[in-house]
Protein backbone atom coordinates (compact mmCIF):
# COMPACT_ATOMS: atom_id res chain seq x y z
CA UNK A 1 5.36 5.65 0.34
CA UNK A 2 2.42 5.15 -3.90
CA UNK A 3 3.87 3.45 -11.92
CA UNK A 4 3.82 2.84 -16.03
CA UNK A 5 4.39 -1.14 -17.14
CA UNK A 6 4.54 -2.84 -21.03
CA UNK A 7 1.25 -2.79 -23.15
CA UNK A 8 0.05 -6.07 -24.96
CA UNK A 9 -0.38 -5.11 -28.63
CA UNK A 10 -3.54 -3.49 -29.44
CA UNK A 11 -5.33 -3.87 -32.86
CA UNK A 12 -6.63 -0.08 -32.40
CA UNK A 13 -3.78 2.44 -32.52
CA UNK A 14 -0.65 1.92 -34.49
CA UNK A 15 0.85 5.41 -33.94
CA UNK A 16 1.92 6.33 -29.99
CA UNK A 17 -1.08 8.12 -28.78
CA UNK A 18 -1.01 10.52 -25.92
CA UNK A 19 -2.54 8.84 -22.55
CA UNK A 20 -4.76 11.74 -22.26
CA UNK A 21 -4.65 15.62 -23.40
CA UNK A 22 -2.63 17.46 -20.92
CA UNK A 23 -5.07 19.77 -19.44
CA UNK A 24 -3.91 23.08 -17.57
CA UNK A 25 -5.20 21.66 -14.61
CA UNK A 26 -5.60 18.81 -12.88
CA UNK A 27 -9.95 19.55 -12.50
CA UNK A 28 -9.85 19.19 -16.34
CA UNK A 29 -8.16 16.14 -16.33
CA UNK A 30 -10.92 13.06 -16.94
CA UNK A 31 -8.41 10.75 -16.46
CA UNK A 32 -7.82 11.79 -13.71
CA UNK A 33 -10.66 12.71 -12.07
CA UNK A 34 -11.97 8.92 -12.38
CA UNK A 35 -8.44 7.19 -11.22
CA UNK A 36 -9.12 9.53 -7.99
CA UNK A 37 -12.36 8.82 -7.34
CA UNK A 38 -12.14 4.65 -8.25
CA UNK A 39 -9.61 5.07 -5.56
CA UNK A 40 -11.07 6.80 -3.58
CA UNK A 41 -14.26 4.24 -3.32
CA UNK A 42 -12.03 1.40 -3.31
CA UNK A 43 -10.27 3.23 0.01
CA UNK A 44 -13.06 3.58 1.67
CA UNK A 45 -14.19 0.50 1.55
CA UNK A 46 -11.11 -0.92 2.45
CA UNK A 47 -10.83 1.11 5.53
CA UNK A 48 -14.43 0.15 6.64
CA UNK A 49 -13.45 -4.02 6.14
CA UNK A 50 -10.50 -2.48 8.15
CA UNK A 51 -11.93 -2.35 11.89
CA UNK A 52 -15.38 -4.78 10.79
CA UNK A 53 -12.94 -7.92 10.34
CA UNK A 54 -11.41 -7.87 13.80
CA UNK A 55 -14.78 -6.96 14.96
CA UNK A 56 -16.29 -9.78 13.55
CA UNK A 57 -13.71 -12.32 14.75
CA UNK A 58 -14.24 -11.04 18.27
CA UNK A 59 -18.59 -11.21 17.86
CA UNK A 60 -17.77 -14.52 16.61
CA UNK A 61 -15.02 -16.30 18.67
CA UNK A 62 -14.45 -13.61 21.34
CA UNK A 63 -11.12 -14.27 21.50
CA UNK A 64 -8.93 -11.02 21.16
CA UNK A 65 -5.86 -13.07 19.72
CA UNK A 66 -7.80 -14.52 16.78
CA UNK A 67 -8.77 -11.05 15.84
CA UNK A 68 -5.28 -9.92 16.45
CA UNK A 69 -4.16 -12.47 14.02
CA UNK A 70 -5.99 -10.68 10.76
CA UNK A 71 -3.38 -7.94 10.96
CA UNK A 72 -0.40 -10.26 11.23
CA UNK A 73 -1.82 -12.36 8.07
CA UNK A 74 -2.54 -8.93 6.22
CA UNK A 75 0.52 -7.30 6.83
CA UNK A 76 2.81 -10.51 5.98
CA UNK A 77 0.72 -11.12 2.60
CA UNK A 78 1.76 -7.58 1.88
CA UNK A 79 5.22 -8.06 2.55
CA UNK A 80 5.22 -11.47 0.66
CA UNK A 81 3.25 -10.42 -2.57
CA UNK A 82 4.68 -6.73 -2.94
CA UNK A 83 7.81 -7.18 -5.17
CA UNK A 84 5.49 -9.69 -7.51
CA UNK A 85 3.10 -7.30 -7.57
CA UNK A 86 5.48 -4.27 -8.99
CA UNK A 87 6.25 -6.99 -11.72
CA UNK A 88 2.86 -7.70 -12.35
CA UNK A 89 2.82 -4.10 -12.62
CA UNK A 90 4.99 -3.93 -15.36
CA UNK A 91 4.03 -6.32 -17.38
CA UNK A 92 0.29 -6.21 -17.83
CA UNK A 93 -1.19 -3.40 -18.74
CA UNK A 94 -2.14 -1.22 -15.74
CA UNK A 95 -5.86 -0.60 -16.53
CA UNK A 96 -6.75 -4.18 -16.91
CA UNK A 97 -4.75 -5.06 -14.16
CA UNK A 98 -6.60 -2.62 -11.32
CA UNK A 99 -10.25 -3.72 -12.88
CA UNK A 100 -9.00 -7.04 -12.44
CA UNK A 101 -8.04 -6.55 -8.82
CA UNK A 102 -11.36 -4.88 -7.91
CA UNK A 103 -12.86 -7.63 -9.54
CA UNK A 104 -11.04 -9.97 -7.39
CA UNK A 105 -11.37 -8.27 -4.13
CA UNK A 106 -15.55 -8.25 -5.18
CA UNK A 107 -15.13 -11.95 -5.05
CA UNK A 108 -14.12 -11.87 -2.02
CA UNK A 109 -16.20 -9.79 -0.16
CA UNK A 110 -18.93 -11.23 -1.20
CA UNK A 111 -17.90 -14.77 0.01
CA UNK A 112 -17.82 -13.06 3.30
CA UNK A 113 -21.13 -10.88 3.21
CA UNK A 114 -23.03 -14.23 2.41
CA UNK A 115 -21.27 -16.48 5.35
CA UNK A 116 -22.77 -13.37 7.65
CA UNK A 117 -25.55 -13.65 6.05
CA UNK A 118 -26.12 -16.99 6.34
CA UNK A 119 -25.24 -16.36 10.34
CA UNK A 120 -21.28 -17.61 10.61
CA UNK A 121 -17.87 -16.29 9.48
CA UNK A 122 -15.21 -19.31 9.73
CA UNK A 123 -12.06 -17.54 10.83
CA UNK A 124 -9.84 -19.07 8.37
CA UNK A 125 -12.47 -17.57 5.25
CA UNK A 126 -12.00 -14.02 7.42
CA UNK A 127 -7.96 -14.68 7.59
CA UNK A 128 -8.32 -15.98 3.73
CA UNK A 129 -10.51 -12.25 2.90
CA UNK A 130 -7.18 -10.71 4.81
CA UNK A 131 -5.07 -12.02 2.98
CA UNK A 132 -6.10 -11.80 -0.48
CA UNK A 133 -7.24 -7.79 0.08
CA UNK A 134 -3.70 -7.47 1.06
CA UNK A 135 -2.06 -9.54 -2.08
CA UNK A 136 -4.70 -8.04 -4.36
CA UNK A 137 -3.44 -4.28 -2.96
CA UNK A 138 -0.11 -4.91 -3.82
CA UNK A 139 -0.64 -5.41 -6.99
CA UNK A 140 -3.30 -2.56 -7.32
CA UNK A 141 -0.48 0.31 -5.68
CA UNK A 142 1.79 0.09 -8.36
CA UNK A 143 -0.28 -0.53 -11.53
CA UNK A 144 -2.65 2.81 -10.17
CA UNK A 145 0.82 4.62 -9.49
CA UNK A 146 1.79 3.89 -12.91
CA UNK A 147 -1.28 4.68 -14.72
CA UNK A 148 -0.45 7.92 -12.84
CA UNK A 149 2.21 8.95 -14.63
CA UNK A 150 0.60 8.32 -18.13
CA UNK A 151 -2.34 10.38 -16.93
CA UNK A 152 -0.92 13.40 -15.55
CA UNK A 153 2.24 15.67 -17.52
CA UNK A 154 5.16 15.38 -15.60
CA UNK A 155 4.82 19.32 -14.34
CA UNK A 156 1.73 18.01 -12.12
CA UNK A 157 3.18 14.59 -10.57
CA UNK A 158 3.72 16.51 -7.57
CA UNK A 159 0.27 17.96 -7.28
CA UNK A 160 -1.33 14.62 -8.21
CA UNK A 161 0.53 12.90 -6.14
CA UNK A 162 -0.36 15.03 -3.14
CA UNK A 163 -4.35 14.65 -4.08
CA UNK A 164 -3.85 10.69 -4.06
CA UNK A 165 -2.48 11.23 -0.28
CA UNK A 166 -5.20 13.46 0.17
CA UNK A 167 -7.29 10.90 -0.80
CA UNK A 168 -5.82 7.91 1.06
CA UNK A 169 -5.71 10.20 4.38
CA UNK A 170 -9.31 11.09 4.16
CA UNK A 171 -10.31 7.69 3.63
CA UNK A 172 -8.42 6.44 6.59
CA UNK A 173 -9.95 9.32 8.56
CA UNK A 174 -13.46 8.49 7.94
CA UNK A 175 -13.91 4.77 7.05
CA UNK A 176 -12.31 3.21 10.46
CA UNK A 177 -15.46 5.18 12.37
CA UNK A 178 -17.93 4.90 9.41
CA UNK A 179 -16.84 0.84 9.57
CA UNK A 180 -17.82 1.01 13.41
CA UNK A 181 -21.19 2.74 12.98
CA UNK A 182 -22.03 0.58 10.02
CA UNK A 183 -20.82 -2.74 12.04
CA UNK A 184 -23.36 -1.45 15.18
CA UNK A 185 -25.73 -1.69 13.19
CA UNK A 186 -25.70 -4.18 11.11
CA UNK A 187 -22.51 -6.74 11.22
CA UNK A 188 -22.91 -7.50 7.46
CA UNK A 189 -23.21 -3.40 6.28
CA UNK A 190 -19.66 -2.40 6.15
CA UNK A 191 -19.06 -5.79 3.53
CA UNK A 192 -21.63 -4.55 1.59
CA UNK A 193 -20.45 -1.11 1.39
CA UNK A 194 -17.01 -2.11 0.47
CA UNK A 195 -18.62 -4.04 -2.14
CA UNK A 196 -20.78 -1.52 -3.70
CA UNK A 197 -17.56 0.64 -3.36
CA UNK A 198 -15.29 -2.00 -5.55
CA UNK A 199 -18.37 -2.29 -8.17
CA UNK A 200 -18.19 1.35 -8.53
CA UNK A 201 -14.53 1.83 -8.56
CA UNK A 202 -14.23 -0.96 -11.46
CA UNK A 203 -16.48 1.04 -13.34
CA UNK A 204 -14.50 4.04 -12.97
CA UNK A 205 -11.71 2.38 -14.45
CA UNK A 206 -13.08 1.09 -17.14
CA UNK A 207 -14.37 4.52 -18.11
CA UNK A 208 -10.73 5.33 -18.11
CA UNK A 209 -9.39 6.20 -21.75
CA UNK A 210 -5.17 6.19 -20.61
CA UNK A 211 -3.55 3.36 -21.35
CA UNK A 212 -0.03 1.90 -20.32
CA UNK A 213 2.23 0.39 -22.60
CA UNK A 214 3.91 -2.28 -21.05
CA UNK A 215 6.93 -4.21 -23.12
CA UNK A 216 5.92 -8.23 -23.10
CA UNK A 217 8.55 -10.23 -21.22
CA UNK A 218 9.09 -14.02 -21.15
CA UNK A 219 10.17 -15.59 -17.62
CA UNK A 220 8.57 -16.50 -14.45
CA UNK A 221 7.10 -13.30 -12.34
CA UNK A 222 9.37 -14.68 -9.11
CA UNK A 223 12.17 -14.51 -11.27
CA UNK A 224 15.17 -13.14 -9.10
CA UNK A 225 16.38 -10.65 -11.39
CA UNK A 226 12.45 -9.17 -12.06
CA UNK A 227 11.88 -8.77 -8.26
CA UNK A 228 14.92 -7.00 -7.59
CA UNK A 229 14.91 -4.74 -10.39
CA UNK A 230 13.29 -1.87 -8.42
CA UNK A 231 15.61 -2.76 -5.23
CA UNK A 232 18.51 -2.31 -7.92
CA UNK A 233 17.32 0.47 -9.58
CA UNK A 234 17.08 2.31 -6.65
CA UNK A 235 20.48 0.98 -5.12
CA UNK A 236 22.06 2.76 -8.00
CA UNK A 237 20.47 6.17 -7.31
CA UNK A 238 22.08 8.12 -4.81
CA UNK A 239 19.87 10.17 -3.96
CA UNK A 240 16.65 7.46 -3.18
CA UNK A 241 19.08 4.77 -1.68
CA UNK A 242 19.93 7.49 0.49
CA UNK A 243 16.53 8.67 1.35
CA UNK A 244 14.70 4.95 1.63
CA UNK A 245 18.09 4.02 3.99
CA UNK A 246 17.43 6.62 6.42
CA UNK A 247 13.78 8.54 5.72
CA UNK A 248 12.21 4.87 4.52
CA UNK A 249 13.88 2.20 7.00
CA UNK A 250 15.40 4.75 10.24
CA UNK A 251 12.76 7.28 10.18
CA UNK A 252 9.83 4.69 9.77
CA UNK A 253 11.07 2.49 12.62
CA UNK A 254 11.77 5.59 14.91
CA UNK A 255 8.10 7.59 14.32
CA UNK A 256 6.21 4.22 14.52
CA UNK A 257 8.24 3.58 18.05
CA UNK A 258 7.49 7.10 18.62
CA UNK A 259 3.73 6.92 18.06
CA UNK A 260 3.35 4.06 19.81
CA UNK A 261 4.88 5.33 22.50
CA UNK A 262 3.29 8.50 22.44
CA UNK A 263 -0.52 6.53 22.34
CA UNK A 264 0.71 4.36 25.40
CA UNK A 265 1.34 7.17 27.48
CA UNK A 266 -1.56 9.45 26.34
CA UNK A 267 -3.46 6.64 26.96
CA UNK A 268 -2.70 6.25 30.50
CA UNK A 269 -1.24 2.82 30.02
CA UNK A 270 -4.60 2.12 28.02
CA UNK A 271 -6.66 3.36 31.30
CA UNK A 272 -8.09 6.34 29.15
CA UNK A 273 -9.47 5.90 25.76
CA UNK A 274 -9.88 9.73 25.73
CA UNK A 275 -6.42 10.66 25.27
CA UNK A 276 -5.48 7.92 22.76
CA UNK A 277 -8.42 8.73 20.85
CA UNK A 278 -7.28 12.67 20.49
CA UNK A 279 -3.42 11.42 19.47
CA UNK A 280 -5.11 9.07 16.53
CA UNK A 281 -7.35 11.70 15.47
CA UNK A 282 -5.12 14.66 15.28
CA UNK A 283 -2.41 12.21 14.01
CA UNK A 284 -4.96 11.43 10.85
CA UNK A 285 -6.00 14.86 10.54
CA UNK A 286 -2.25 16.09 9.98
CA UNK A 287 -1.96 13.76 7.76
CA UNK A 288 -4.69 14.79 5.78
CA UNK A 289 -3.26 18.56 6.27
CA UNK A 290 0.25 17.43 4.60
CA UNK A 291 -1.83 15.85 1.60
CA UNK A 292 -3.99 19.74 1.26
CA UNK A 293 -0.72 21.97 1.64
CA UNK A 294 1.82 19.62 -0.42
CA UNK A 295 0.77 21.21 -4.25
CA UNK A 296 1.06 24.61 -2.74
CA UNK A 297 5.11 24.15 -1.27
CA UNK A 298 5.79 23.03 -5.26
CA UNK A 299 9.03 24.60 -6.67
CA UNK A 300 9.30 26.29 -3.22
CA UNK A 301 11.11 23.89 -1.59
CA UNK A 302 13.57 21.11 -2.19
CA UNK A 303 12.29 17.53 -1.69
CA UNK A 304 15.54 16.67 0.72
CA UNK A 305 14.74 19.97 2.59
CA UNK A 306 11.44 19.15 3.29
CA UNK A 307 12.43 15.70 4.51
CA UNK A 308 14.86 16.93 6.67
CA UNK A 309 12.48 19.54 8.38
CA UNK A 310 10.34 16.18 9.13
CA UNK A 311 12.98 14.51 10.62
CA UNK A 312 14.04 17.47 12.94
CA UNK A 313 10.15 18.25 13.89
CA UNK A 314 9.94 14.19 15.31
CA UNK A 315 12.88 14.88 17.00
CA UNK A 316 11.70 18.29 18.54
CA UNK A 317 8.39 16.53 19.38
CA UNK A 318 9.87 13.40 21.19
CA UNK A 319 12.04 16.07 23.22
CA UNK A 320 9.14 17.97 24.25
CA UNK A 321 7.39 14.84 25.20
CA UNK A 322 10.34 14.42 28.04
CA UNK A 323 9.11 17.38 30.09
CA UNK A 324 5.27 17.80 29.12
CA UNK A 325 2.71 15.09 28.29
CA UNK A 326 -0.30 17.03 28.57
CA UNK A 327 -2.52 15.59 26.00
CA UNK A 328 -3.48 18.73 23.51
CA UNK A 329 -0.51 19.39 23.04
CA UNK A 330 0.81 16.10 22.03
CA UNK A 331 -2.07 15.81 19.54
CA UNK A 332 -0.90 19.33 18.23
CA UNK A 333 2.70 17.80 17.65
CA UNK A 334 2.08 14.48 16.48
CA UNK A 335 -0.33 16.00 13.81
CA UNK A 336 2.79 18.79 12.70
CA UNK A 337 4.82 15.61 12.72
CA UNK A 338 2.33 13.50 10.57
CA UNK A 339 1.81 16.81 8.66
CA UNK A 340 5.37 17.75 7.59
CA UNK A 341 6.38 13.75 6.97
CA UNK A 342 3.09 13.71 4.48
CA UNK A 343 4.28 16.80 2.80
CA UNK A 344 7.84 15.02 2.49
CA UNK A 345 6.65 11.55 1.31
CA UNK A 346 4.95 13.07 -1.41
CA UNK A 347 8.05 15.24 -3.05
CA UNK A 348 9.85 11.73 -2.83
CA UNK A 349 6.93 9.74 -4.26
CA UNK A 350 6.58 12.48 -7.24
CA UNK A 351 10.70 12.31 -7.63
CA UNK A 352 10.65 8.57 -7.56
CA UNK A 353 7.55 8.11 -10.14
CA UNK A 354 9.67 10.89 -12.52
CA UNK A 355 12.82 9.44 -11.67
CA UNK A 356 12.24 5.73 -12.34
CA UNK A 357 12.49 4.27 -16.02
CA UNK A 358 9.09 3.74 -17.57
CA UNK A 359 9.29 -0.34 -18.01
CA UNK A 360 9.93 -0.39 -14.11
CA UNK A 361 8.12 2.26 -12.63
CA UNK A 362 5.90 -0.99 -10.86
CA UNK A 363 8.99 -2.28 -9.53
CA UNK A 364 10.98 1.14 -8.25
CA UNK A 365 7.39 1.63 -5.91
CA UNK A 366 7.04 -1.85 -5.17
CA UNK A 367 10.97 -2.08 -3.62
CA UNK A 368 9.96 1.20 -2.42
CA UNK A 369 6.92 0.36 -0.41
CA UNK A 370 8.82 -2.81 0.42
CA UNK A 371 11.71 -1.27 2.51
CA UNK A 372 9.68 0.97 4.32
CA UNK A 373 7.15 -1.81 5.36
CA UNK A 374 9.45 -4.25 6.44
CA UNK A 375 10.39 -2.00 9.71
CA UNK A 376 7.10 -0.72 10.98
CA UNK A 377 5.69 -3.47 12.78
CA UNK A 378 8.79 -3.87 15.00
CA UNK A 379 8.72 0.19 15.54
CA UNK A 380 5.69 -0.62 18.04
CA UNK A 381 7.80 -3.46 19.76
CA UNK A 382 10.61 -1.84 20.04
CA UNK A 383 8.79 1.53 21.89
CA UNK A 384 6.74 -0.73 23.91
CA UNK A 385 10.37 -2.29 25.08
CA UNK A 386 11.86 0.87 26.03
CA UNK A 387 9.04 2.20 27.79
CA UNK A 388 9.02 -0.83 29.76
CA UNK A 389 12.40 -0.89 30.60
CA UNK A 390 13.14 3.17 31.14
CA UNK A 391 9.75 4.89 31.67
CA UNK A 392 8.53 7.39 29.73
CA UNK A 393 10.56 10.32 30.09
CA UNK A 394 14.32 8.12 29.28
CA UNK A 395 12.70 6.34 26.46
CA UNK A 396 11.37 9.20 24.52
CA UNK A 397 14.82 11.18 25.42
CA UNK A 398 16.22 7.70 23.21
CA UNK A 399 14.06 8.32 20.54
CA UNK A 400 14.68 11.95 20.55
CA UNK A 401 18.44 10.84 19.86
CA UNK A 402 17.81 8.67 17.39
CA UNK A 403 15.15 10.35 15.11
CA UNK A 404 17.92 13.40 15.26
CA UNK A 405 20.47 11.22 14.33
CA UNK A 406 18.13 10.16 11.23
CA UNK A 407 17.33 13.87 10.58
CA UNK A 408 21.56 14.76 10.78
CA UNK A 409 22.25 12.58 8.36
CA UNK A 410 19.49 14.06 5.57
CA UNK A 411 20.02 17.03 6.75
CA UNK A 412 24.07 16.91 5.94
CA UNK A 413 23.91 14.00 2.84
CA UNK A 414 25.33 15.05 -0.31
CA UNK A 415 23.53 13.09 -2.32
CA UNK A 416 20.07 14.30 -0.54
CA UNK A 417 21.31 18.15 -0.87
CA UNK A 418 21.74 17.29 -5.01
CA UNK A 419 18.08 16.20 -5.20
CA UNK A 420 16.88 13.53 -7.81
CA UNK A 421 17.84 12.63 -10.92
CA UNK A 422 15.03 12.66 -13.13
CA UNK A 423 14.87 10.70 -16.39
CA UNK A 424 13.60 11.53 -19.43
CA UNK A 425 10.85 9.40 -20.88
């Protein structure tokens, strides 16, 4: 699931002054156009460091375990650094904050392009560049989310929010094989292209003329009450406790069991890269899909209705994976899947970023991105266990059952059929 924070005092304006002029469409937004395409570059590159680290581990230790061990570091510096980072995200202001964490994840990479250069990677500098891409995009998430909402006028959250997933999807589409290609040929290319792809998303930040306003605050950033101020925030809201309960936590935990499952089986027990390869590429290109047709459902469609739909087209697809596995078609359902459940994560992100109070819009995504992430790696575990134990056809009839038990409850939730309550600013 991707805020506005407090401002230090500035010596320029003295008089609020609009973030940006609201343009009639997003294309005439400068703002935006540059927070987009920073991203953008900054995605990219991230997605080709993405497969070259594990890639280099293995050239360099050949040990599949080491390499293994960069997503365990990267995804548990995520969980540790993601409710400091929504605070950091409200209390500095946002702009400064993202050039400073493109600045940060330069230094980085370029610690690692010259060990390659200079002919060895130590594993613990490739687990340290891990860790600190994933600490330094926590912090990044929120603060671009933020500057989001100052950019754009409230009627276009949903359609910006939808061209940030579109940008995110086609960046993990593309930079996984581009990172491949680039690591083939040289070991030390896809480093330097995240690199030049940092440099050139700091500059598009700094081009930026939005600013956040974030309220100074005294007190430590681990301070208990700061990092569970989005957690409470959202506790109090029907309607996203509700939604992060059983779309966030249930729903994440099912698909990723789902997919997992789904990959194994395609696979052939990992005999066949061919039919893995189609479920991961349809799978992305769904995604990408949802991101394209999301602005074009707007005002057509409740948000809790679309989730719903999601929930009930996993559960149709893990039913229909019971009796058929032929490999087309599950690539044709897992992308509807990843399709519909992009199209619903982004009319809850857009309700969230409108519904959340401005001083902790960092916070409300951070506890947001937080709950969802703290289930997915044990989806995997937890397919790989039932298909062990029941086979293939009994384990996704189990999953079937519980993803519709997930989509019963949205479906039938008061508090989902009311919608959000938005805030005014």
């Amino acid at each position: 699931m991707e805020a506005t924070s407090p401002e230090p005092t500035s010596p320029e304006p003295t008089s609020p002054e609009p973030a940006s002029p609201e343009p009639t469409s997003l294309a005439g937004n400068r703002d935006f156009r540059l927070l987009w395409i920073g991203g953008l570059l900054a995605s990219l590159g991230a997605q080709l460091a993405s497969i070259a680290l594990p890639l280099l581990v293995l050239r360099e230790t050949g040990s599949a375990a080491r390499a293994g061990a960069i997503g365990t570091v990267s995804i548990g510096a995520l969980l540790l650094s993601m409710l400091p980072g929504g605070v950091l995200a409200d209390r500095i202001e946002q702009r400064r904050l993202m050039r400073l964490c493109d600045v940060g994840s330069l230094l980085a990479v370029t610690a690692l392009v010259l060990a390659v250069l200079r002919g060895h990677a130590p594993l613990p500098l490739v687990l340290l560049v891990a860790a600190a891409g994933a600490l330094i995009a926590s912090t990044y998430g929120p603060a671009a989310g933020g500057l989001l909402r100052a950019v754009v006028p409230p009627e276009q959250a949903r359609a910006a929010s939808a061209r940030m997933q579109a940008r995110g999807a086609a960046a993990r589409l593309v930079g996984p094989l581009g990172g491949g290609a680039l690591f083939a040929w040289h070991p030390v290319l896809p480093f330097v292209a995240e690199g030049v792809g940092l440099l050139l998303s700091t500059v598009c930040v700094a081009l930026m003329r939005t600013r956040s306003h974030p309220e100074k605050k005294a007190g430590s950033v681990f301070d208990r009450g700061e990092l569970t101020a989005g957690i409470a925030f959202i506790w109090r809201q029907p309607y996203l406790r509700t939604l992060l309960l059983i779309f966030g936590l249930g729903m994440n935990f099912a698909f990723s069991a789902l997919m997992f499952t789904t990959l194994a089986v395609a696979s052939d027990g990992g005999r066949s890269g061919l039919g893995g390869g189609t479920v991961v590429s349809f799978t992305a290109g769904g995604a990408f899909a949802g991101a394209l047709l999301a602005p074009r459902l707007d005002g057509r469609a409740r948000h809790g209705g679309l989730v719903a739909v999601s929930c009930w087209a996993a559960a149709l697809t893990a039913g229909v994976l019971v009796v058929t596995r032929a490999p087309a078609l599950i690539g044709l359902l897992c992308a509807a899947c990843m399709c519909l459940s992009t199209i619903a994560s982004i009319g809850f992100v857009s309700g969230m970023l409108l519904a959340a109070p401005k001083d902790r819009i960092g916070r409300v995504q951070s506890a947001a991105g937080f709950l969802s992430t703290l289930v997915q790696p044990f989806g995997p575990l937890a397919g790989g266990a039932l298909l062990g134990a029941l086979g293939g056809t009994r384990a996704f009839a189990v999953l079937a059952l519980a993803i519709a038990l997930c989509a019963a409850v949205v479906t039938w939730a008061p508090p989902v059929r009311r919608g959000p309550q938005l805030q005014t600013a």
